[in-house]
Protein backbone atom coordinates (compact mmCIF):
# COMPACT_ATOMS: atom_id res chain seq x y z
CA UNK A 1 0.00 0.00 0.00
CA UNK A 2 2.73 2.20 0.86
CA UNK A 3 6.44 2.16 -0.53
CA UNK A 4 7.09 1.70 3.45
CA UNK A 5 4.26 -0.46 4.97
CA UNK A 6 2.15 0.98 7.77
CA UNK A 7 3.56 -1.06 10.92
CA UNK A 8 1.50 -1.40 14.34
CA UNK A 9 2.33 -2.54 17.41
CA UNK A 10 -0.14 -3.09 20.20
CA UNK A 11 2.69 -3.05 22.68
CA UNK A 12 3.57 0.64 21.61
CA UNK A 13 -0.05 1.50 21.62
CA UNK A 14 -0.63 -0.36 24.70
CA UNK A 15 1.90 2.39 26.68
CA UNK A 16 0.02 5.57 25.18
CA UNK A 17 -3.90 4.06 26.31
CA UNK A 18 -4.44 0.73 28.14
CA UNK A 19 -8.22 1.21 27.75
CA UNK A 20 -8.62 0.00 23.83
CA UNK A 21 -11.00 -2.26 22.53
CA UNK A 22 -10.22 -4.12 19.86
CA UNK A 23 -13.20 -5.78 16.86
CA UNK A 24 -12.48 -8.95 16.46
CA UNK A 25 -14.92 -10.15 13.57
CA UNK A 26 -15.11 -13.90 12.94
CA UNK A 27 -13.41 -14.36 16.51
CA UNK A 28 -15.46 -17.96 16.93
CA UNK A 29 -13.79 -19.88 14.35
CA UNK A 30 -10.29 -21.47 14.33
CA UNK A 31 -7.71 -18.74 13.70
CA UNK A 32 -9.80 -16.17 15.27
CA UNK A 33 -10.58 -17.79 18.77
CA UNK A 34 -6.89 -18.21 19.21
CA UNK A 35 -6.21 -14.69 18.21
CA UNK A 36 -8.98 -13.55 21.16
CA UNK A 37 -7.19 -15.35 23.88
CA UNK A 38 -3.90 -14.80 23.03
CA UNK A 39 -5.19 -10.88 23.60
CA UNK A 40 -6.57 -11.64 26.38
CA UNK A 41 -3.65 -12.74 27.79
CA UNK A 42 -0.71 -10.76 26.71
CA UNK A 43 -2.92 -7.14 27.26
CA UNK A 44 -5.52 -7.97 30.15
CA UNK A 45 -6.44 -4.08 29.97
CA UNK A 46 -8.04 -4.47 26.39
CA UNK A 47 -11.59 -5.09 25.36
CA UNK A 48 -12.38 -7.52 22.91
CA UNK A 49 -15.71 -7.71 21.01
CA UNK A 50 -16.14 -11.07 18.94
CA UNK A 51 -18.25 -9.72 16.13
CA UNK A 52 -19.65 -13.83 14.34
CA UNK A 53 -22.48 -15.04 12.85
CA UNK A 54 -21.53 -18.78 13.82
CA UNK A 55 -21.76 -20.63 10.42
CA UNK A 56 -20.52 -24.38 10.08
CA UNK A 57 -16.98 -23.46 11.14
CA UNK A 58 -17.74 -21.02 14.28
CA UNK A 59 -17.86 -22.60 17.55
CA UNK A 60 -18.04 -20.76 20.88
CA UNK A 61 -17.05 -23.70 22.75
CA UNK A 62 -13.68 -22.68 21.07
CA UNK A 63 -13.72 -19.71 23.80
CA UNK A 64 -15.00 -21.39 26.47
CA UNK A 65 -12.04 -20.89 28.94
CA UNK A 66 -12.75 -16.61 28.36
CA UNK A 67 -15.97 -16.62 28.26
CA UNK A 68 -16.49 -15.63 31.83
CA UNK A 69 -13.34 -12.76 31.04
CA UNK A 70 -14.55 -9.15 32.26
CA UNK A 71 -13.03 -7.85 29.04
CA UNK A 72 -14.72 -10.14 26.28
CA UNK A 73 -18.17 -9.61 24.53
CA UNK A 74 -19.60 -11.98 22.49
CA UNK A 75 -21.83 -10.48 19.66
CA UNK A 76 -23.51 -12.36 17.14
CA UNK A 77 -24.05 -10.39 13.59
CA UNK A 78 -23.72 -10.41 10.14
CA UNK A 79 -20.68 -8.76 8.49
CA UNK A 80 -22.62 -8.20 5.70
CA UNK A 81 -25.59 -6.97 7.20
CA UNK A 82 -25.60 -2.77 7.74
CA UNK A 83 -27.72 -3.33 10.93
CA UNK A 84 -25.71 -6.02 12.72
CA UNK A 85 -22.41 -4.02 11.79
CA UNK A 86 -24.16 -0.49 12.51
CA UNK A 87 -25.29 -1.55 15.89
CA UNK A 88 -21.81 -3.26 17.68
CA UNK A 89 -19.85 -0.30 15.99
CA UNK A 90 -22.58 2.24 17.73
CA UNK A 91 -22.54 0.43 21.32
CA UNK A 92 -18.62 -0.46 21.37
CA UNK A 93 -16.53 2.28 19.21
CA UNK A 94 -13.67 -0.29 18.84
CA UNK A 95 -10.03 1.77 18.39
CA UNK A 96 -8.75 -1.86 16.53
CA UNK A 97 -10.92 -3.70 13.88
CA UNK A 98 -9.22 -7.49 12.87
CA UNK A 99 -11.00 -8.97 10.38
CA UNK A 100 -11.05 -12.74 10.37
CA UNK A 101 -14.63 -13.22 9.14
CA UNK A 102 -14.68 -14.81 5.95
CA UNK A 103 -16.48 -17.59 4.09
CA UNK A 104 -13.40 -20.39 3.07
CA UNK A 105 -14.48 -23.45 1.58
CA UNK A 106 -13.00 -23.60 -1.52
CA UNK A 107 -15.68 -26.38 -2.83
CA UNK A 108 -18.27 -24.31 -1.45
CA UNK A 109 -17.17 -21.27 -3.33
CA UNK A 110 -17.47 -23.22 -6.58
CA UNK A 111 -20.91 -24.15 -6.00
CA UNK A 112 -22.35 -21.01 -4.41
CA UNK A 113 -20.15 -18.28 -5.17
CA UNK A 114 -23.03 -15.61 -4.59
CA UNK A 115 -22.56 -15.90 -0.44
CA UNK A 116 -18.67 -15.52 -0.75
CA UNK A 117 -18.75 -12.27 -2.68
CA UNK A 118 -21.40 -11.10 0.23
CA UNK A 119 -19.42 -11.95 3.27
CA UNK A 120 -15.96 -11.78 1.66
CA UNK A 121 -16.42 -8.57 -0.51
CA UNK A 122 -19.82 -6.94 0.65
CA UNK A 123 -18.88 -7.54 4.13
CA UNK A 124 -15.09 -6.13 4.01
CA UNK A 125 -16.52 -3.06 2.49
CA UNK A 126 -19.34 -2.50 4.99
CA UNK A 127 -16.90 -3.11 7.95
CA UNK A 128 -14.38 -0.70 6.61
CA UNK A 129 -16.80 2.21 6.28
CA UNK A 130 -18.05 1.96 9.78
CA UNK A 131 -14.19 1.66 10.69
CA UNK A 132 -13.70 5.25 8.61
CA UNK A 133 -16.68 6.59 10.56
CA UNK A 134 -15.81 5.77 13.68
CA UNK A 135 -12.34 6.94 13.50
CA UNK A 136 -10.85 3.25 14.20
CA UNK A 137 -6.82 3.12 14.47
CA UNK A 138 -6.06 0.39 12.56
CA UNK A 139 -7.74 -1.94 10.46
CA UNK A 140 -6.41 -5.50 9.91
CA UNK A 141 -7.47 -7.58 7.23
CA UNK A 142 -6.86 -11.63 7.32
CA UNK A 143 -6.36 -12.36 3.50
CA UNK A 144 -5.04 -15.90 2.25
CA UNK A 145 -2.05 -16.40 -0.27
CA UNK A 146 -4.41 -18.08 -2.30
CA UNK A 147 -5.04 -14.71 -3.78
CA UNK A 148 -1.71 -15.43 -5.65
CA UNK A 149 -2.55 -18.35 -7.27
CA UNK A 150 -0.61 -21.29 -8.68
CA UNK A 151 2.81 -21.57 -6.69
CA UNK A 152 4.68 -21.82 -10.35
CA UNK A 153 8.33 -22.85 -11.05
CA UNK A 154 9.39 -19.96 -8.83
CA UNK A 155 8.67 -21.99 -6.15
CA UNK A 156 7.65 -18.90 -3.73
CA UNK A 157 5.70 -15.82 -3.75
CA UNK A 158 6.77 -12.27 -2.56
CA UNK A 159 4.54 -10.10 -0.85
CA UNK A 160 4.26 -7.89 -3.84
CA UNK A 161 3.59 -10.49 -6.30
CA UNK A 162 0.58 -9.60 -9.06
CA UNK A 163 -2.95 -11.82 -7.86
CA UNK A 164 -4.10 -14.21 -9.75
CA UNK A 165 -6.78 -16.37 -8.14
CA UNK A 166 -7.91 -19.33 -9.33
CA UNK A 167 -11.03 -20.18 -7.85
CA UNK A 168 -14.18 -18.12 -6.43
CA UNK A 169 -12.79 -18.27 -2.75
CA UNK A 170 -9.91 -16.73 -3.77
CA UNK A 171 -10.91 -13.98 -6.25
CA UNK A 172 -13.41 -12.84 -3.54
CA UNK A 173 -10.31 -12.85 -0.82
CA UNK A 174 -8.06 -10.57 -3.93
CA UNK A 175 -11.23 -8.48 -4.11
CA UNK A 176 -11.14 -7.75 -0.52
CA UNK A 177 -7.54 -6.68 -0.46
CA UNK A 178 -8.29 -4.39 -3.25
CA UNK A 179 -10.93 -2.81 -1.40
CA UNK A 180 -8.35 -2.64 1.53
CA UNK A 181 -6.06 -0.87 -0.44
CA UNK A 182 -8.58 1.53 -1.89
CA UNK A 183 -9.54 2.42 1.44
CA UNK A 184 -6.26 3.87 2.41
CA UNK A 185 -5.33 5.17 -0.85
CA UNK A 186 -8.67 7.34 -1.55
CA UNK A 187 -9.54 7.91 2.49
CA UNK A 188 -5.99 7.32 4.12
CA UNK A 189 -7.16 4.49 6.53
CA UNK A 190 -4.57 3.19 8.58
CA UNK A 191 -5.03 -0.37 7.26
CA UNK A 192 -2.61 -4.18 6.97
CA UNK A 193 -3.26 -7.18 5.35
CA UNK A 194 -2.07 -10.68 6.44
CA UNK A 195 -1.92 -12.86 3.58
CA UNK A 196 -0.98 -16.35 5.67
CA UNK A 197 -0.48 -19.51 4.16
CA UNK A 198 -2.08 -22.75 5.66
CA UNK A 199 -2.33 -23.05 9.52
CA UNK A 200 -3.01 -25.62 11.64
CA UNK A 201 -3.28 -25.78 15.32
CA UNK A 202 -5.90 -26.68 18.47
CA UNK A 203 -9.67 -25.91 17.34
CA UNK A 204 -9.07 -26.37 13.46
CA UNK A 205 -12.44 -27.49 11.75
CA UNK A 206 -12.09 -31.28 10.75
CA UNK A 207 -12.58 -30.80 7.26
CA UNK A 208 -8.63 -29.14 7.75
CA UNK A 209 -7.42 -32.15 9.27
CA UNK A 210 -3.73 -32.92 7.75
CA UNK A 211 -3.76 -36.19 5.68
């Protein structure tokens, strides 16, 4: 987005205001739940709203040892839904939004790709205009390096490397970054995105379950 990327560091903000409250959205499913407790634990001081709409692959049991935390709110909502997103931006005014939510099954996507552009791209967008209104910090997007497509003969990607997705899932993720980037280029949102590669770890969905 920048020739120099935007860096952030809770720890540095942390010093300046204890009292933050981050957005987590899709905070029920795998890579999201352990995001919320690691929070939780390494700045006790911060808020943390879990914005989900529990589909298939969001599970509160996944956040059963915070649930009773002072500092964690549980919201269910649409991020695709003006309402849902309206309402928990009005009642919390988060300083951080993360956003996890995302519909991922790459099957799914090639079936139905109608809900993935709504909660991938229609959903990014609607989060990231509240986020502009409400005069959040930093916005985080959780992209996937799917968004690059085939590996190739390279054998690696670099961060800057043109998209080129392959399947629904995937061009819907590459949309979403492009919206990301719009939003700081045309409104100067402080904004990141996280383009991971496969993870695996305690609460993964079964369908993820290494061969």
């Amino acid at each position: 987005m920048n020739e120099k990327p935007d860096t952030f560091d809770f720890y540095e903000d942390k010093k300046k205001n204890s009292n933050k409250i981050i957005l987590v959205t899709g905070g029920a499913g795998f890579i999201g739940s352990n995001f919320i407790k690691f929070i939780l634990d390494k700045y006790p001081d911060y808020k943390v709203i879990n914005f989900d709409k529990l589909t298939y692959a969001g599970n509160l049991n996944n956040l059963s040892s915070v649930e009773e935390n002072r500092n964690y709110v549980f919201v269910k909502g649409d991020v695709a839904d003006k309402k849902d997103v309206k309402n928990v931006f009005e009642e919390f005014d988060p300083d951080f939004v993360i956003h996890f939510a995302a519909e991922s099954h790459v099957d799914k996507s090639i079936i139905n790709p109608e809900i993935f552009l709504q909660t991938n791209v229609l959903g990014t967008q609607i989060i990231l205009n509240f986020a502009r209104e409400h005069n959040v910090t930093k916005f985080i997007l959780i992209s996937t390096d799917e968004v690059y497509g085939s590996l190739g003969k390279q054998g690696s990607w670099k961060e800057d490397a043109p998209i080129s997705p392959n399947n629904p899932y995937a061009a819907s993720k590459a949309a979403a970054d492009l919206l990301i980037r719009v939003a700081h280029q045309t409104y100067g949102q402080r904004v990141n995105i996280i383009r991971s590669c496969n993870n695996y770890g305690p609460f993964q969905f079964p369908e993820k379950l290494i061969p």
